[in-house]
Protein backbone atom coordinates (compact mmCIF):
# COMPACT_ATOMS: atom_id res chain seq x y z
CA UNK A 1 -52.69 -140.11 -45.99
CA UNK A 2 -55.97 -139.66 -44.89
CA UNK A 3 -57.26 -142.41 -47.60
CA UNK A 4 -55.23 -144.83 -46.43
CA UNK A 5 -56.33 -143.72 -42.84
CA UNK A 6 -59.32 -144.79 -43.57
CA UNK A 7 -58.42 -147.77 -44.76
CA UNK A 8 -56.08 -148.66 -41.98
CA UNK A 9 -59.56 -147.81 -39.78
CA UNK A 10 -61.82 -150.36 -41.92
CA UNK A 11 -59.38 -153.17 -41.61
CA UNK A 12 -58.17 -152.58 -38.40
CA UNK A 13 -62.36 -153.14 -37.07
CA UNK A 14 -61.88 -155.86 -38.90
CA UNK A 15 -58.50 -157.59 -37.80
CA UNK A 16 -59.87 -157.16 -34.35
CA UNK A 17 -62.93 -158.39 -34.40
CA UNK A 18 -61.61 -161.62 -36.35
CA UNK A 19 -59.19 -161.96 -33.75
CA UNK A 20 -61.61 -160.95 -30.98
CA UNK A 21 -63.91 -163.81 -31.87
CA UNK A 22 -60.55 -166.35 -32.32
CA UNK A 23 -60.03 -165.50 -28.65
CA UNK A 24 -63.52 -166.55 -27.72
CA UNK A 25 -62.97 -169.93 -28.83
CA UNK A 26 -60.09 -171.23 -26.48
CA UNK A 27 -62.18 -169.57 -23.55
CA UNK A 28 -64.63 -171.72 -24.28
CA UNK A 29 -62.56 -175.03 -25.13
CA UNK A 30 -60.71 -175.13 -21.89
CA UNK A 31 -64.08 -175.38 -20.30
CA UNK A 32 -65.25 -178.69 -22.40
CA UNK A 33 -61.83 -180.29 -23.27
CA UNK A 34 -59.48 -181.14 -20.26
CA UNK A 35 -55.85 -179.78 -20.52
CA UNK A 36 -54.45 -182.80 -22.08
CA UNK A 37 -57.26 -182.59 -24.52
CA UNK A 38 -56.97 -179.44 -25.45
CA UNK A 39 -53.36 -179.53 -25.71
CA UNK A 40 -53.77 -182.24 -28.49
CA UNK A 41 -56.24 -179.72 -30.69
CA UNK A 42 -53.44 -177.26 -30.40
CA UNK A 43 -51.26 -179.62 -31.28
CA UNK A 44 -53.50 -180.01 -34.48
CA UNK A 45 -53.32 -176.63 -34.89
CA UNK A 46 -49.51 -176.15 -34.91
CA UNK A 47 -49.06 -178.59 -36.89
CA UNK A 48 -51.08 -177.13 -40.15
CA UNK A 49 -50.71 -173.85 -39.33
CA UNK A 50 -46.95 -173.99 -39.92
CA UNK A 51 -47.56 -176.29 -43.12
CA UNK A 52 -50.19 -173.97 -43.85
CA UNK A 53 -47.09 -171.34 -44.52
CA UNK A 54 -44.45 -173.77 -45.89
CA UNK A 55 -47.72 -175.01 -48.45
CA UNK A 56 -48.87 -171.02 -49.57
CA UNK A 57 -45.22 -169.92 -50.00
CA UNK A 58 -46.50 -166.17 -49.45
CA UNK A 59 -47.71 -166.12 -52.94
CA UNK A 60 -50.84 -164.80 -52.09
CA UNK A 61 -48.95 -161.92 -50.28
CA UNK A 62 -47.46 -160.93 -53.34
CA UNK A 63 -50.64 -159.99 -54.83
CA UNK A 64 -49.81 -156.89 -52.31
CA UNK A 65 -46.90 -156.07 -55.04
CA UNK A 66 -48.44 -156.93 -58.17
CA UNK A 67 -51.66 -156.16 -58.60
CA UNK A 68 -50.53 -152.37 -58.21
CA UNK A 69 -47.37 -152.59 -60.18
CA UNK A 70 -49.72 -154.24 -63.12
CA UNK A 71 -53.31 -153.04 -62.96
CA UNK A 72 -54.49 -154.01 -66.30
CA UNK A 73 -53.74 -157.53 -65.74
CA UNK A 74 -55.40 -158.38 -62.46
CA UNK A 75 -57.10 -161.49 -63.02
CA UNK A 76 -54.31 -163.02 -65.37
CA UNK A 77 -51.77 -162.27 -61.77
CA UNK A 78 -54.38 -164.24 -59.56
CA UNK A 79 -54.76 -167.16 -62.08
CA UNK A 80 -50.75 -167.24 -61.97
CA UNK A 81 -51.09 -167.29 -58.13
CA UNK A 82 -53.93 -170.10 -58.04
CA UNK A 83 -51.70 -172.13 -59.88
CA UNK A 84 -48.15 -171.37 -57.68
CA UNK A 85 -49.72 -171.62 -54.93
CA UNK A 86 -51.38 -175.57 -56.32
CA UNK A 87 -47.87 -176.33 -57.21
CA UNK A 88 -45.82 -175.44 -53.71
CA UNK A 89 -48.62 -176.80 -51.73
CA UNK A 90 -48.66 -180.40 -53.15
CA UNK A 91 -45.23 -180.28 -53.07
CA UNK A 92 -45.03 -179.77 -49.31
CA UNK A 93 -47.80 -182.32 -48.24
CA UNK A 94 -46.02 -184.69 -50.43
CA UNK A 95 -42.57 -184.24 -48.91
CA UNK A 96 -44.23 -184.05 -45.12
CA UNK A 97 -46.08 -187.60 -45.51
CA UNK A 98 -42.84 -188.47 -47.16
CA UNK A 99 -41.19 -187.79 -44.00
CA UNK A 100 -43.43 -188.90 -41.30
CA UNK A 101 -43.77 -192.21 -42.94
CA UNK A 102 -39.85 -192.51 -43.01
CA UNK A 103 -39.24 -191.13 -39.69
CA UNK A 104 -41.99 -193.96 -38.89
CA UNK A 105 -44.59 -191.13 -37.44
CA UNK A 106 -41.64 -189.00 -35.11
CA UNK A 107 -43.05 -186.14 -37.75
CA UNK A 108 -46.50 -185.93 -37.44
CA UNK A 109 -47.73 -189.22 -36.31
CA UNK A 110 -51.58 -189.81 -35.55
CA UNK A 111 -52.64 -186.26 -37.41
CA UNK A 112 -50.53 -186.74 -40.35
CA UNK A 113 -53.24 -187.84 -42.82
CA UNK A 114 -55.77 -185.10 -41.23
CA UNK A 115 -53.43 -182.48 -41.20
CA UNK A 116 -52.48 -183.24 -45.08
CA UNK A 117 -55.93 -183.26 -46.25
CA UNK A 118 -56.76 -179.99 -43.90
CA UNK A 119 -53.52 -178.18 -44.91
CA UNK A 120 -54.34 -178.69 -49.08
CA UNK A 121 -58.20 -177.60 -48.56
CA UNK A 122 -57.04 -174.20 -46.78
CA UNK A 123 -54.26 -172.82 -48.68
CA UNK A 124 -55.93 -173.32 -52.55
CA UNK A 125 -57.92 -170.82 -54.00
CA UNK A 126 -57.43 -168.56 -50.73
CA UNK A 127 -56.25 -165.24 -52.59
CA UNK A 128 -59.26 -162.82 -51.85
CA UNK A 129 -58.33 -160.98 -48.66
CA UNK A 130 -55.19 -159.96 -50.73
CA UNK A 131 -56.38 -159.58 -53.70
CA UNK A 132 -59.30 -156.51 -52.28
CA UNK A 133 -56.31 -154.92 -50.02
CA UNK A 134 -54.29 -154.98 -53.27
CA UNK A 135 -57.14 -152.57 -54.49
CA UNK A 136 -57.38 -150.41 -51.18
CA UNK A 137 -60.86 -152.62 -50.53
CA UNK A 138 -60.99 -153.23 -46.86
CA UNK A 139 -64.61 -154.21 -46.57
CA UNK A 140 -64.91 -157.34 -48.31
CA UNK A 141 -62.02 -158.38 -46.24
CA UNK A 142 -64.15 -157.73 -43.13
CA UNK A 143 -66.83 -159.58 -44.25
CA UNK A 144 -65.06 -162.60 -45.92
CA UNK A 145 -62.64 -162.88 -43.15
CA UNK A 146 -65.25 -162.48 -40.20
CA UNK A 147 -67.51 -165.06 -41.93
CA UNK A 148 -64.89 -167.50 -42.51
CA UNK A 149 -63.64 -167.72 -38.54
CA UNK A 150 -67.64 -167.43 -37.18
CA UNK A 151 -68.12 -170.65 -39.33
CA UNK A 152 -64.92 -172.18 -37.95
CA UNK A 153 -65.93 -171.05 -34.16
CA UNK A 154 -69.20 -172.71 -34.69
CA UNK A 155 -67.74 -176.01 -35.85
CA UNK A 156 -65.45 -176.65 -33.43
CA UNK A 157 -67.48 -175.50 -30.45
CA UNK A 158 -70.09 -177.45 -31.54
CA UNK A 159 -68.65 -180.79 -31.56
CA UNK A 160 -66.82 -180.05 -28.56
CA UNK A 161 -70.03 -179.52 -27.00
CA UNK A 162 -71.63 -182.61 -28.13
CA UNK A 163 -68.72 -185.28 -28.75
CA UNK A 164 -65.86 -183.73 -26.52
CA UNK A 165 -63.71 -185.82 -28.81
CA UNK A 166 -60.68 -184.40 -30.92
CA UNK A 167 -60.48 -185.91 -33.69
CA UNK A 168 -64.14 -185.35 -34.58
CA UNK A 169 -63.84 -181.60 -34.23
CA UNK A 170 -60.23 -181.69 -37.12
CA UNK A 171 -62.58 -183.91 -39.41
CA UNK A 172 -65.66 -181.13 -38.84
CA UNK A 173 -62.82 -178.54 -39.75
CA UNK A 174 -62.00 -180.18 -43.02
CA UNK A 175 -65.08 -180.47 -44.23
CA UNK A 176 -65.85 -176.94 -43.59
CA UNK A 177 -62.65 -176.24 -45.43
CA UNK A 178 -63.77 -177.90 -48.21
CA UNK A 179 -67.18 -175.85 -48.70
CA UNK A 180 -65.00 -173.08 -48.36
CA UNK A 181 -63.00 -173.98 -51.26
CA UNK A 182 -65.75 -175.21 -53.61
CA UNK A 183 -67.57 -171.77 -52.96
CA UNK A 184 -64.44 -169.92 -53.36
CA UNK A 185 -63.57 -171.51 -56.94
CA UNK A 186 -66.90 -170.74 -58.16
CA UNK A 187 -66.73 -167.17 -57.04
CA UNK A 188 -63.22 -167.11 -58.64
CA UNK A 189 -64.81 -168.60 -62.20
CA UNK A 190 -67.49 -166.37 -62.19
CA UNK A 191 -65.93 -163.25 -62.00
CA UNK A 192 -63.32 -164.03 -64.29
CA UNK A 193 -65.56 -165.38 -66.85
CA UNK A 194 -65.51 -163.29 -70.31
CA UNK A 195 -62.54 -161.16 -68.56
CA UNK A 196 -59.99 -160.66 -71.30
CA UNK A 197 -56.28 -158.99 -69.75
CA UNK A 198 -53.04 -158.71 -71.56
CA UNK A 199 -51.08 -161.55 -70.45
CA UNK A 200 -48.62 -160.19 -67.73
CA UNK A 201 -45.49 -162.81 -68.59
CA UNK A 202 -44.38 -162.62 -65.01
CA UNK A 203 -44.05 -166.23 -64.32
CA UNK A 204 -40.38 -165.53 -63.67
CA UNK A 205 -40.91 -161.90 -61.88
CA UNK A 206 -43.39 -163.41 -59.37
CA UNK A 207 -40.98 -166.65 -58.58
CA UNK A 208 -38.06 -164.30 -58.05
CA UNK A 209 -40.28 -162.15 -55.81
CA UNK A 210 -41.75 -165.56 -53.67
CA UNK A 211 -39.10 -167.49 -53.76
CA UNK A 212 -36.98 -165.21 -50.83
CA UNK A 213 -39.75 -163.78 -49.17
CA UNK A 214 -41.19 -167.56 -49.08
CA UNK A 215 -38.26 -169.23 -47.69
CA UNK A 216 -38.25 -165.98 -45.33
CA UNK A 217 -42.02 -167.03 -44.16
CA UNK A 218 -41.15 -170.64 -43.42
CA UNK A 219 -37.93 -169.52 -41.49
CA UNK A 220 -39.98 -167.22 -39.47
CA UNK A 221 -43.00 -169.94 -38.87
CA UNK A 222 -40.28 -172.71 -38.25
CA UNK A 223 -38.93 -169.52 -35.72
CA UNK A 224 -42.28 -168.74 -34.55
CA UNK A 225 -43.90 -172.28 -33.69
CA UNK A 226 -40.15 -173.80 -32.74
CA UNK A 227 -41.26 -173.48 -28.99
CA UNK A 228 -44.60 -174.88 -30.00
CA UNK A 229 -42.76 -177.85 -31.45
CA UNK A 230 -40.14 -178.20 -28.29
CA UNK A 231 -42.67 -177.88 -25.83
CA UNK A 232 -45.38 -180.72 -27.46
CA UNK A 233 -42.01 -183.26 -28.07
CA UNK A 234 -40.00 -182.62 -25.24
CA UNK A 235 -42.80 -181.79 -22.38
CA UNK A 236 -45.99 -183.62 -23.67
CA UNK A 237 -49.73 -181.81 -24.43
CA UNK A 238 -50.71 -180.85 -20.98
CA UNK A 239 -47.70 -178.15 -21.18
CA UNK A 240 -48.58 -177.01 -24.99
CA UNK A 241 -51.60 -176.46 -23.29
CA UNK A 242 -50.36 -174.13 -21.08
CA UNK A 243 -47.80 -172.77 -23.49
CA UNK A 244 -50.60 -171.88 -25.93
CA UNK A 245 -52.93 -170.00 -23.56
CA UNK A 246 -50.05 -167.60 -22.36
CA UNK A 247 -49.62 -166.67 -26.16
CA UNK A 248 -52.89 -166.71 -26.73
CA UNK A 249 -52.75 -162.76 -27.63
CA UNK A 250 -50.65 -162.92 -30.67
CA UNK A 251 -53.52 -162.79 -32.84
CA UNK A 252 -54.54 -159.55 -31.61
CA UNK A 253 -50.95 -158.25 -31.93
CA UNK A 254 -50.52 -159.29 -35.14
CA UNK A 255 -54.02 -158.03 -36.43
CA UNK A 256 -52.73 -154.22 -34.95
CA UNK A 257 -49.37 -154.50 -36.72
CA UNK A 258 -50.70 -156.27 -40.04
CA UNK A 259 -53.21 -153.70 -40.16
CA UNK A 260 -50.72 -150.85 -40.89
CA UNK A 261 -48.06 -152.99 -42.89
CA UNK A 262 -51.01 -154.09 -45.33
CA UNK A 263 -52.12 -150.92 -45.81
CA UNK A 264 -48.97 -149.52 -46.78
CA UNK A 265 -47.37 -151.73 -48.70
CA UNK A 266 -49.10 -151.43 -51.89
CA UNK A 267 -48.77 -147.68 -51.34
CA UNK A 268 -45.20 -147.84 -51.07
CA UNK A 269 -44.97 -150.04 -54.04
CA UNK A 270 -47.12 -147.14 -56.15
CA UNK A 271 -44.50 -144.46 -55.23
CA UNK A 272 -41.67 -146.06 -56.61
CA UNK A 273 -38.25 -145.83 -56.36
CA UNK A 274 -37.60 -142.63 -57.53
CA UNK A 275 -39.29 -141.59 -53.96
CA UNK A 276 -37.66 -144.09 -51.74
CA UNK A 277 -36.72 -140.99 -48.65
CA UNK A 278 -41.00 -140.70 -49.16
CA UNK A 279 -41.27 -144.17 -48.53
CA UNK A 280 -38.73 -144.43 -45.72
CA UNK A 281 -40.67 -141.64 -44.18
CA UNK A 282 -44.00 -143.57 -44.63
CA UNK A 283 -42.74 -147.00 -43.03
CA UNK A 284 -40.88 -144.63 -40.18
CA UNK A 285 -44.47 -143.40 -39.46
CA UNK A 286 -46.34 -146.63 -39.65
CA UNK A 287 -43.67 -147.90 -36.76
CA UNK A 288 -44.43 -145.06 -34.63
CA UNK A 289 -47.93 -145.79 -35.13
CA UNK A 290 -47.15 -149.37 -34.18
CA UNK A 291 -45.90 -148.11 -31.05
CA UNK A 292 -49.01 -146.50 -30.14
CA UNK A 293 -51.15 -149.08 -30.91
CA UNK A 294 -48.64 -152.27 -29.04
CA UNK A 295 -46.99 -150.26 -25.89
CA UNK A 296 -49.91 -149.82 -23.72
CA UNK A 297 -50.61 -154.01 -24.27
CA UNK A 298 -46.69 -154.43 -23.12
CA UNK A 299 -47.35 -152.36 -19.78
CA UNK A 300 -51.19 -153.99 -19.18
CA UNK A 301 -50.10 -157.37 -19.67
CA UNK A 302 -47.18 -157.19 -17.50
CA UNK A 303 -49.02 -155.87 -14.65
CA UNK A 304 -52.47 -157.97 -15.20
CA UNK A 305 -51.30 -161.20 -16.58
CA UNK A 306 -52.06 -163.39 -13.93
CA UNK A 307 -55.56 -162.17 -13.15
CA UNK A 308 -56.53 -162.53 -16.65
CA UNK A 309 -55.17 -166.07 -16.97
CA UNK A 310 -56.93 -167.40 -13.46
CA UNK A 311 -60.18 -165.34 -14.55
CA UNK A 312 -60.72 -165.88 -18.20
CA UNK A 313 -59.39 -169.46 -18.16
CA UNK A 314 -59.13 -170.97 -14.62
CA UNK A 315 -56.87 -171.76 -12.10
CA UNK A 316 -55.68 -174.67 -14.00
CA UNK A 317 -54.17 -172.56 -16.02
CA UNK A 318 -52.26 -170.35 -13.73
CA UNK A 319 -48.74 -172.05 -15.15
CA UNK A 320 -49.34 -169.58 -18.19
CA UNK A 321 -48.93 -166.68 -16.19
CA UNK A 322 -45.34 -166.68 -17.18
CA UNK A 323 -45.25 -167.25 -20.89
CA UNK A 324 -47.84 -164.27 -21.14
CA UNK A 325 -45.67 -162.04 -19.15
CA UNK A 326 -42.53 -162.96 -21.44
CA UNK A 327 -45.01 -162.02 -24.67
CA UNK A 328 -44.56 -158.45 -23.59
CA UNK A 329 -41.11 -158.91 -24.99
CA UNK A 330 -42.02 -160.53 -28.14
CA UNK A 331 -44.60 -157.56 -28.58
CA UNK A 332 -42.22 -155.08 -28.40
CA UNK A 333 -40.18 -156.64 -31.34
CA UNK A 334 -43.62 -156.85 -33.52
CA UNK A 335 -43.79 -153.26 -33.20
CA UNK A 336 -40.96 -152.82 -35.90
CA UNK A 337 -41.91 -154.46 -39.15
CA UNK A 338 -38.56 -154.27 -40.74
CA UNK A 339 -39.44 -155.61 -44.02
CA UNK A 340 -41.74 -153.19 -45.87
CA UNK A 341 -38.96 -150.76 -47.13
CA UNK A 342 -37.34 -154.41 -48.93
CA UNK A 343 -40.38 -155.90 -49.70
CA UNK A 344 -41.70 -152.32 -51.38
CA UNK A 345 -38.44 -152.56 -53.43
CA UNK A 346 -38.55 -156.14 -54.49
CA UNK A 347 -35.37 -156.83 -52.24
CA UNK A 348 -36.65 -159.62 -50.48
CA UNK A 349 -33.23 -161.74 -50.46
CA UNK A 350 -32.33 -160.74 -46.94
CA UNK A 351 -35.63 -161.36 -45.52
CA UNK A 352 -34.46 -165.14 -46.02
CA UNK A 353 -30.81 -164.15 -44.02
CA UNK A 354 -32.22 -162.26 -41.18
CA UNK A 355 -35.43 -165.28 -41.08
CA UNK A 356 -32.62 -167.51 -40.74
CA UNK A 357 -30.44 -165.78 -37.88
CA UNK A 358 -33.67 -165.41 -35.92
CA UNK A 359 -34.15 -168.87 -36.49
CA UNK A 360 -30.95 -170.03 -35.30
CA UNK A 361 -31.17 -167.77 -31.91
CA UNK A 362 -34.35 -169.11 -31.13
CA UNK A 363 -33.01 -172.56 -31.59
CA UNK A 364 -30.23 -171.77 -29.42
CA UNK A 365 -31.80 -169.98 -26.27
CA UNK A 366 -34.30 -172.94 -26.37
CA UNK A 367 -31.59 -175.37 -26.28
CA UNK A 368 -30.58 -174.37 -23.39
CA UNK A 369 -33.11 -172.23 -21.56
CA UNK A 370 -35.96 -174.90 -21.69
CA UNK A 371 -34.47 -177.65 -20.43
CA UNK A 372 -33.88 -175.01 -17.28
CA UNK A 373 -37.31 -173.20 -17.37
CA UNK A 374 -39.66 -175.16 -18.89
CA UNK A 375 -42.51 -173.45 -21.29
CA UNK A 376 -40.79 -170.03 -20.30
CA UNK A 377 -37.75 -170.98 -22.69
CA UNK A 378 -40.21 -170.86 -25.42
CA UNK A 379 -41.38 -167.27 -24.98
CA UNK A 380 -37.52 -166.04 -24.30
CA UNK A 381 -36.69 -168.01 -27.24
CA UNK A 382 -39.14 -166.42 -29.29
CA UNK A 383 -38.49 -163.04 -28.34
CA UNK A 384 -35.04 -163.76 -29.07
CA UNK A 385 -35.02 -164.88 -32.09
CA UNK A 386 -37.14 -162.00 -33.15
CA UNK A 387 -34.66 -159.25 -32.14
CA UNK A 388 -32.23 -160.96 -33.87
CA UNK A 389 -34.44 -160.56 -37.33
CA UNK A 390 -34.58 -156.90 -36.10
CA UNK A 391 -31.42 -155.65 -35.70
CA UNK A 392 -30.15 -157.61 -39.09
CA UNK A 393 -33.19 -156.43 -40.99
CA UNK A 394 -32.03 -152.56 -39.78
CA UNK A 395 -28.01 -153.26 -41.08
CA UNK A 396 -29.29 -154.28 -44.41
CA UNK A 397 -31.79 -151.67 -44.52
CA UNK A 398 -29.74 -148.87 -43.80
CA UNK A 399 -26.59 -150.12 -45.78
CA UNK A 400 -29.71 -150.15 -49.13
CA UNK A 401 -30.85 -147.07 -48.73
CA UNK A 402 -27.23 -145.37 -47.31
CA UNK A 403 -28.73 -143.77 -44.00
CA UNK A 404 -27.09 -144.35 -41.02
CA UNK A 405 -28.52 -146.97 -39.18
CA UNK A 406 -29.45 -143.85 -35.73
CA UNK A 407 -30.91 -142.21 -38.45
CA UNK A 408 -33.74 -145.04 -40.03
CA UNK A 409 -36.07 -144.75 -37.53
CA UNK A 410 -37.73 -141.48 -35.78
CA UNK A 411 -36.60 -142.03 -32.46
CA UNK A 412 -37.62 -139.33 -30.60
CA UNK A 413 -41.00 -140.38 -31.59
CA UNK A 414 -40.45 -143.72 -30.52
CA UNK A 415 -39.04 -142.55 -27.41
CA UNK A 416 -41.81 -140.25 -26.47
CA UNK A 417 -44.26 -142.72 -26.61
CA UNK A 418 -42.05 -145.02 -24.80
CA UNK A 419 -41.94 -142.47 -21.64
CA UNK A 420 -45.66 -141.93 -22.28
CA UNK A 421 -46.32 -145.83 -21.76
CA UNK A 422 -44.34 -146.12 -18.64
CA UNK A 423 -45.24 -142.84 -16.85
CA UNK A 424 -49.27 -143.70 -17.47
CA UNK A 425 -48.50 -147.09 -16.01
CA UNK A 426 -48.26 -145.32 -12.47
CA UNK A 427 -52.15 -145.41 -12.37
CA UNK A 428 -51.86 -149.00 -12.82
CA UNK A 429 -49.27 -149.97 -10.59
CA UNK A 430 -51.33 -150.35 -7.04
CA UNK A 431 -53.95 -153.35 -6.29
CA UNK A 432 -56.32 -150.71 -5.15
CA UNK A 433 -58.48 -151.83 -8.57
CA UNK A 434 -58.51 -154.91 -7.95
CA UNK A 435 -58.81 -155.03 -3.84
CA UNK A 436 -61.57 -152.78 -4.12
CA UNK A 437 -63.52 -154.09 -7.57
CA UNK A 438 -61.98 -157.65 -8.23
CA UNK A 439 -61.62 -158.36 -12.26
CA UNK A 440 -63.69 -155.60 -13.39
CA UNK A 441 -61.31 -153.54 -11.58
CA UNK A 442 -58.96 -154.65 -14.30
CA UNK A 443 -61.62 -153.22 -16.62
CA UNK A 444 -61.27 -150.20 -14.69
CA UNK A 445 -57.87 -149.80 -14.58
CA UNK A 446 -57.03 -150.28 -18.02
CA UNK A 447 -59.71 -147.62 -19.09
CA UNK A 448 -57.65 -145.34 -17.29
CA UNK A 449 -54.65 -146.20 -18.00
CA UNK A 450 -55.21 -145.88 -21.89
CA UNK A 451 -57.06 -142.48 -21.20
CA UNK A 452 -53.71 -141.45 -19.17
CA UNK A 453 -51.52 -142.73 -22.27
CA UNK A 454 -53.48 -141.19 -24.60
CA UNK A 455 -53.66 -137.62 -23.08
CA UNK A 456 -49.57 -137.60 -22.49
CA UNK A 457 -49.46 -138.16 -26.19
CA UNK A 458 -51.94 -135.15 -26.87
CA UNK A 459 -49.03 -133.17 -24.56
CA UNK A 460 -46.68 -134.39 -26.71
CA UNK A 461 -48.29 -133.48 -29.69
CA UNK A 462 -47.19 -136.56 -31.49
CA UNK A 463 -48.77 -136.25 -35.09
CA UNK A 464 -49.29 -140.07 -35.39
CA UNK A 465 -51.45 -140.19 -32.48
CA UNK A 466 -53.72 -137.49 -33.95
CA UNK A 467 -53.55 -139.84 -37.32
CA UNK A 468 -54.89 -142.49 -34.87
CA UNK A 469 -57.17 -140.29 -33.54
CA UNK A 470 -58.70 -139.57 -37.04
CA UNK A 471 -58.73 -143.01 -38.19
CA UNK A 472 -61.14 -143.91 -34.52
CA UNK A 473 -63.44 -141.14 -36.01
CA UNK A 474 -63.82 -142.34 -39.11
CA UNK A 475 -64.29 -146.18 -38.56
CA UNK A 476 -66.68 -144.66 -35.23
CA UNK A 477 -68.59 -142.50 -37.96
CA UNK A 478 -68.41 -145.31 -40.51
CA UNK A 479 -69.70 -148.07 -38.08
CA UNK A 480 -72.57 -145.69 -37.43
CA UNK A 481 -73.82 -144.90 -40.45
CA UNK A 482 -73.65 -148.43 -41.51
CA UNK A 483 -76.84 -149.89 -39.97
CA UNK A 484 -78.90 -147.00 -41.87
CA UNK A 485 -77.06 -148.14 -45.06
């Protein structure tokens, strides 16, 4: 375990740090672009980030599956996923401008060439980050990563700065996308040249393997951006606006909880069936450490929302307050990453069932929450929708591998970091912080609140946190010595 500790440590650094810079950027948008202005770039931004999904199929992701399951025929499994990944994403763009031009715009409208041209660029020849964690490599996926989103932050600040205008700043983005996928095909030909691997045959393994988990992904994006979507059609920019600043955490959410999940899928996949109670005891440890890592962000951002809002993004902001408080919900739900023990058996067909149900609730409460609450629907609906996925991802987990579904998770564990979240959050609950510092009293307060957290966990003697505890060592001793190196 302590390997993949390690690993878990590397790419952790890096998921944050990616994600730490992505949060720079809207900081400094809302400061150039006005609201409405900034609600159409985000509007850009839903738009080809969900057809970014529906385009890539998760083919890339099952690199996570393959690559271990057939070493010895590494490169032959990547050229297979260049060219599935080709296929599905002309396939979409085709359909989408299809569409819009039917629909006479109501699709995509003004962005729809754009977003086509953007969506094809990004999604080709974009295998590497899974193709090194495939191979336990974290650091190239700290430096490619990282690279990749400083070049994107540059662009679009940039051209904010100096044109203020939209559409400039997409067109800016393509073109960097298209560098990105020259230099990437070269790298890919270069590496593979003179390579000679058996041929794997698993045209018809891989399809069965994406085709679920796929049509899973673009249920859970269609779940994931459906407020997005409601929000821009039914309440105009200035609200996506709003909506998209009191979510604007998710990335660092999802970098904590990926973080683990990559790390221990292709793990899982390596033990096999034969040892699926081992693996069932792995993924019930990587949800505890989940915990850990996402319940002191569900008590801070409760009880500091709106001061971070007003402070890090103005007052013309403060109708985010709301959404960001709701998050806390849809945190709570990331902390369970129900599909590792199917995904690590190559049972991805209910992945597509529970995508759907969580779809379907989310469509539901925003049907009738939003018109009622406005941009709060979304988050509600979101968190929803999520739960949903949850508890039907636990039945058919638990009715697989014949536990009882009390039994799949360790609960006590759960629980005791649960009451060590909460009772820590005393220290947090008066204004004294703030009255007496202003926002660096948030600083303040949240340095001793995690210090609090973390020392009723050493009571507890959970032996995830000390896992955590070793893995903040290692990057801390790895980070050091890396300068000198």
């Amino acid at each position: 375990m302590s390997r993949l500790g390690n690993q878990a440590a590397v790419l952790s650094i890096a998921r944050l740090a990616n994600y730490g810079l992505m949060l720079v950027s809207p900081m400094i948008l809302v400061r150039i672009l006005s609201v409405t202005d900034f609600g159409h770039y985000r509007e850009f931004l839903v738009y080809t980030s969900l057809l970014i999904a529906f385009a890539g199929f998760n083919v890339n992701d099952s690199l996570l599956y393959f690559i271990p399951a057939h070493t010895r025929s590494k490169w032959r499994i990547v050229r297979q996923t260049v060219i599935l990944v080709a296929c599905s994403s002309t396939a979409i763009v085709a359909l989408v401008v299809a569409l819009d031009w039917m629909l006479k715009g109501a699709l995509i409208g003004a962005y729809l060439i754009p977003t086509a041209i953007y969506v094809l660029l990004s999604v080709n020849v974009d295998f590497w980050e899974f193709y090194w964690l495939s191979e336990h490599r974290s650091l190239p996926v700290f430096f490619y990563t990282t690279g990749r989103l400083l070049a994107r932050m540059a662009v679009v600040i940039a051209a904010a700065v100096t044109t203020h205008r939209v559409i400039t700043i997409v067109w800016l983005l393509i073109a960097l996308e298209g560098v990105r996928l020259t230099a990437s095909t070269i790298a890919w030909r270069l590496r593979t040249k003179g390579s000679q691997q058996p041929v794997p045959g698993l045209w018809r393994d891989q399809l069965k393997f994406c085709m679920p988990w796929g049509v899973a992904v673009i249920f859970a994006m269609l779940s994931r951006n459906l407020g997005n979507i409601a929000v821009v059609k039914w309440l105009g920019a200035a609200p996506l606006a709003y909506y998209t600043i009191g979510l604007y955490g998710e990335p660092i959410i999802v970098a904590f909880r990926n973080s683990v999940s990559f790390v221990l899928l292709p793990e899982m996949v390596r033990r096999g069936a034969a040892a699926s109670d081992q693996r069932l005891a792995m993924w019930g440890r990587g949800i505890v450490v989940n915990c850990i890592l996402l319940f002191p962000m569900i008590v801070l951002l409760i009880r500091y929302a709106e001061p971070l809002i007003v402070t890090v993004f103005g007052a013309a902001y403060r109708p985010s307050v709301v959404v960001l408080q709701l998050y806390a919900l849809v945190i709570l739900r990331e902390c369970f990453d129900m599909t590792l023990p199917l995904r690590s058996a190559n049972r991805t067909s209910p992945l597509v069932q529970s995508s759907l149900v969580g779809l379907l609730v989310n469509a539901v409460t925003l049907f009738f929450l939003m018109p009622i609450v406005g941009i709060a629907g979304g988050a509600i609906g979101l968190a929803a929708g999520g739960f949903a996925e949850v508890i039907y991802l636990g039945w058919c987990i638990a009715a697989a591998s014949k536990v009882a579904l009390p039994r799949l998770l360790p609960w006590r564990s759960i629980g005791k970091v649960g009451l060590a979240a909460l009772s820590a959050g005393c220290v947090v609950w008066s204004d004294v912080w703030t009255r007496a510092l202003g926002f660096p009293g948030v600083v303040v307060a949240s340095a001793v609140y995690i210090a609090t957290f973390g020392s009723l966990l050493w009571l507890f003697r959970l032996p995830e946190a000390e896992l955590i505890w070793d893995w903040a060592m290692r990057a801390a001793r790895l980070g050091a010595a890396r300068p000198a190196a």
